[in-house]
Structure formats: structure tokens, C-alpha cells
Protein backbone atom coordinates (compact mmCIF):
# COMPACT_ATOMS: atom_id res chain seq x y z
CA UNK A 1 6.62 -7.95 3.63
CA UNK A 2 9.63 -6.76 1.46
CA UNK A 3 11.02 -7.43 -1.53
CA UNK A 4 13.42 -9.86 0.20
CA UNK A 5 11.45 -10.52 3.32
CA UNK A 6 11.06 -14.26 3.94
CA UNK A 7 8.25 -15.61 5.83
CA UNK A 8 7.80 -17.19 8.36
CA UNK A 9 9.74 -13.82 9.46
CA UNK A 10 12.09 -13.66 11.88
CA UNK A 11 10.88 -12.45 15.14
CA UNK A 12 14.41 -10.81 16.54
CA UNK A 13 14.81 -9.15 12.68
CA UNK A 14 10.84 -7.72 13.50
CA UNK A 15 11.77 -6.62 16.40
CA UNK A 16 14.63 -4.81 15.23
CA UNK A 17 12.80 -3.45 12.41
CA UNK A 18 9.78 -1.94 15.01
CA UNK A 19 12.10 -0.03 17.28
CA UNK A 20 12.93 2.29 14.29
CA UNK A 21 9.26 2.45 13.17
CA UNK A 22 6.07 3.96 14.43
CA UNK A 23 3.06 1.85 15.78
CA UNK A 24 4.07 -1.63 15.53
CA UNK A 25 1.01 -3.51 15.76
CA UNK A 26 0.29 -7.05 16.78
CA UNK A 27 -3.36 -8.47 16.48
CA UNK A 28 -3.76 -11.94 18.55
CA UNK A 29 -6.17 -14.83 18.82
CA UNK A 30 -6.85 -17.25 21.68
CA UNK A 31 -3.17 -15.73 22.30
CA UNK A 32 -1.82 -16.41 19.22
CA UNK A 33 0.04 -13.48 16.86
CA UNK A 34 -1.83 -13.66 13.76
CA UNK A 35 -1.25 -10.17 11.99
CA UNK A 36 1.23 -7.55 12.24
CA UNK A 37 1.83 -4.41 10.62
CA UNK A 38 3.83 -1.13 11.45
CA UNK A 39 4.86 2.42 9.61
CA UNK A 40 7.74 4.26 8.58
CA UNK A 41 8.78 7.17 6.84
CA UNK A 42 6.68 9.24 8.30
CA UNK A 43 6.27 12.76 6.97
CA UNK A 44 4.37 15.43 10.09
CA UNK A 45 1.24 15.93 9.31
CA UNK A 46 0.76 14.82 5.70
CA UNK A 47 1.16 11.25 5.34
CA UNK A 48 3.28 7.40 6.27
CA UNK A 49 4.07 4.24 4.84
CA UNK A 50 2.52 0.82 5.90
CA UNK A 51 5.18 -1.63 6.26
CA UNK A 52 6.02 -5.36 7.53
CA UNK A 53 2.55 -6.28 7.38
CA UNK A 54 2.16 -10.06 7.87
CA UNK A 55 -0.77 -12.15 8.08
CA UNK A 56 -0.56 -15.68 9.22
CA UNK A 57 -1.63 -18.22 6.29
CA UNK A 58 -3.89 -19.63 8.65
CA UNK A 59 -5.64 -16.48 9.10
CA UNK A 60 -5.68 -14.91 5.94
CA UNK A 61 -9.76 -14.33 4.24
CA UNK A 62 -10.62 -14.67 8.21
CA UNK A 63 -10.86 -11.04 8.90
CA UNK A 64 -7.39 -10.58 10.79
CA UNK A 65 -6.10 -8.48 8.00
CA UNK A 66 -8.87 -6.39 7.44
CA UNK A 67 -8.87 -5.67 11.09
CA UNK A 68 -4.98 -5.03 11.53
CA UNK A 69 -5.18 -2.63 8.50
CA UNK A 70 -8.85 -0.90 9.80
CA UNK A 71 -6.58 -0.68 13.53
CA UNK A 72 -3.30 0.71 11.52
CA UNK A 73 -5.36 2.99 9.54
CA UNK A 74 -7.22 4.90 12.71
CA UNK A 75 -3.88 4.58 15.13
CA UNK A 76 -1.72 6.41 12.16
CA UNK A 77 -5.17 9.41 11.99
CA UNK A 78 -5.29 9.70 15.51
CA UNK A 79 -1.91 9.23 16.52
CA UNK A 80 0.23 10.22 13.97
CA UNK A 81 -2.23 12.98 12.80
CA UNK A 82 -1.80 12.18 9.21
CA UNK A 83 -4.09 12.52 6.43
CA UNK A 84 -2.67 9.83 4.08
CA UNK A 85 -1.26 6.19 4.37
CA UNK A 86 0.83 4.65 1.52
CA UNK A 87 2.17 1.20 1.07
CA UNK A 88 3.97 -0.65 -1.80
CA UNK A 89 3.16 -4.06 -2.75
CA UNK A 90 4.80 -6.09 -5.17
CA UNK A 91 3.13 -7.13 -8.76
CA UNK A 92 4.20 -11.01 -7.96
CA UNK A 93 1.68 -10.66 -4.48
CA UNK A 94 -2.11 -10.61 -6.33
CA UNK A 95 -3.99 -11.37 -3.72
CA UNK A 96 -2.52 -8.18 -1.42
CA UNK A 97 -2.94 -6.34 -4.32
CA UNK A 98 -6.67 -6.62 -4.24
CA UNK A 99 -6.89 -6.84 -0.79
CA UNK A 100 -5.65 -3.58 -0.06
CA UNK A 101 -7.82 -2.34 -3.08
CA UNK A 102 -10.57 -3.56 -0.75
CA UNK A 103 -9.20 -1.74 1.75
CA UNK A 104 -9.67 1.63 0.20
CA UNK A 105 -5.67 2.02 -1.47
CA UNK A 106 -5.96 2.89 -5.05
CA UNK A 107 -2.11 2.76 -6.76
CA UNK A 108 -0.08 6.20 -7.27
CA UNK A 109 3.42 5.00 -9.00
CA UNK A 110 5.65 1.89 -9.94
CA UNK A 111 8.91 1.33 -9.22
CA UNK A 112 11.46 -1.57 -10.03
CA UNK A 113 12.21 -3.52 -7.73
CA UNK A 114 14.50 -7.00 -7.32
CA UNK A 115 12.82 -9.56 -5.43
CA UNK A 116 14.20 -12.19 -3.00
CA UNK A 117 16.05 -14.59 -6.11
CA UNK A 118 17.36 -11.25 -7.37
CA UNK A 119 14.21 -11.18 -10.14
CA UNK A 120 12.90 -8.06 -11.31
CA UNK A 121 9.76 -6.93 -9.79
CA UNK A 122 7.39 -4.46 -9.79
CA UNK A 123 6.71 -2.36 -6.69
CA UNK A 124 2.54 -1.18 -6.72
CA UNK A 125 2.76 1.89 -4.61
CA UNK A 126 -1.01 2.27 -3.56
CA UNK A 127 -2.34 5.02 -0.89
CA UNK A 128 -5.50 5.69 0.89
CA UNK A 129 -6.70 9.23 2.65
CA UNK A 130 -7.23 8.96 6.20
């Protein structure tokens, strides 16, 4: 989620979060939030950043994420009218890493990062064209 993001996430802290952010985007099941996602930092016409994406644990390798990030990935084109989406995702989170490599992002950078103990991490900024 972020570096010191703890899940489960607070839902007034999301909320917060979404009214200063483009898209915010909720996928349900049998009524139940299972995946969210929205982005920020948008730049007109050239490209976004991915951000607060949460998958329940329960849902995870079920398709949820794939579809919230397939959903996020056509809203931000036909919405926002970008042509790239970027993300970063932390070196400690492996199985994001190759999920989003699944989902087309191929990383662009590293940054450091500190994580929620106050460790150093490593931030895995990735992109995808739209």
C-alpha cells in the first residue's frame, strides 16, 4: 500500500486518501470489497501513479487483482487520457513485484525508502504504456 501503510487499512484514512486522488476504485463480491486501487500525481496527458492498491488475502491468485488493475488501467486511458501508468512497489513485497510484472509494468528507477519499523527499503518504480 505504502511504505508505512498497515493492513487491514483503515477505511476513514482510505477515504481520506481518495478524495485527493483520481478514480478510486472498489471491486466487490457477493457484496463484499475485495480490491481497491486509486491514482495520484497525475501529469495531463502523459502519464499517473497507481496507488493504495489493496487486495484482500482471501482474494489474492483469485483474479480480483488482475481485474482491479485491467479496470484501473482502461479508466486512467479513457478517463484520464494518459498514455502511461506508474506505480512503486517495495523490494520486501515479491509477490506484487511479479504480479504487476504480469501485468505488463516493467521497472524504470529505485529509490530508498524506510518502511513501516523505520527499515530501509527499496522502492521498485515499475510503469506500463496505456
Amino acid at each position: 500500500m505504502y511504505p508505512r501503510g498497515k493492513y487491514p487499512a483503515d477505511p476513514d484514512e482510505l477515504f481520506e486518501v481518495a478524495q485527493k486522488r483520481w478514480i478510486p476504485t472498489v471491486i466487490e463480491s457477493d457484496g463484499e470489497v475485495v480490491a481497491y486501487g486509486n491514482i495520484y500525481d497525475l501529469t495531463a496527458g502523459e502519464s499517473a501513479w497507481l496507488g493504495n492498491v489493496i487486495v484482500s488475502p482471501g482474494y489474492r491468485r483469485t483474479g480480483a487483482g488482475t481485474y482491479l488493475i485491467q479496470t484501473m488501467k482502461k479508466r486512467a486511458k479513457e478517463e484520464l487520457r494518459i498514455k502511461e501508468l506508474k506505480l512503486v512497489c517495495h523490494n520486501i513485497n515479491t509477490g506484487a513485484l511479479f504480479f504487476y510484472k504480469n501485468q505488463g509494468f516493467h521497472p524504470f528507477d529505485i529509490k530508498s525508502m524506510t518502511g513501516l519499523n523505520h527499515q530501509d527499503i527499496a522502492g521498485i518504480m515499475m510503469k506500463v504504456e496505456l
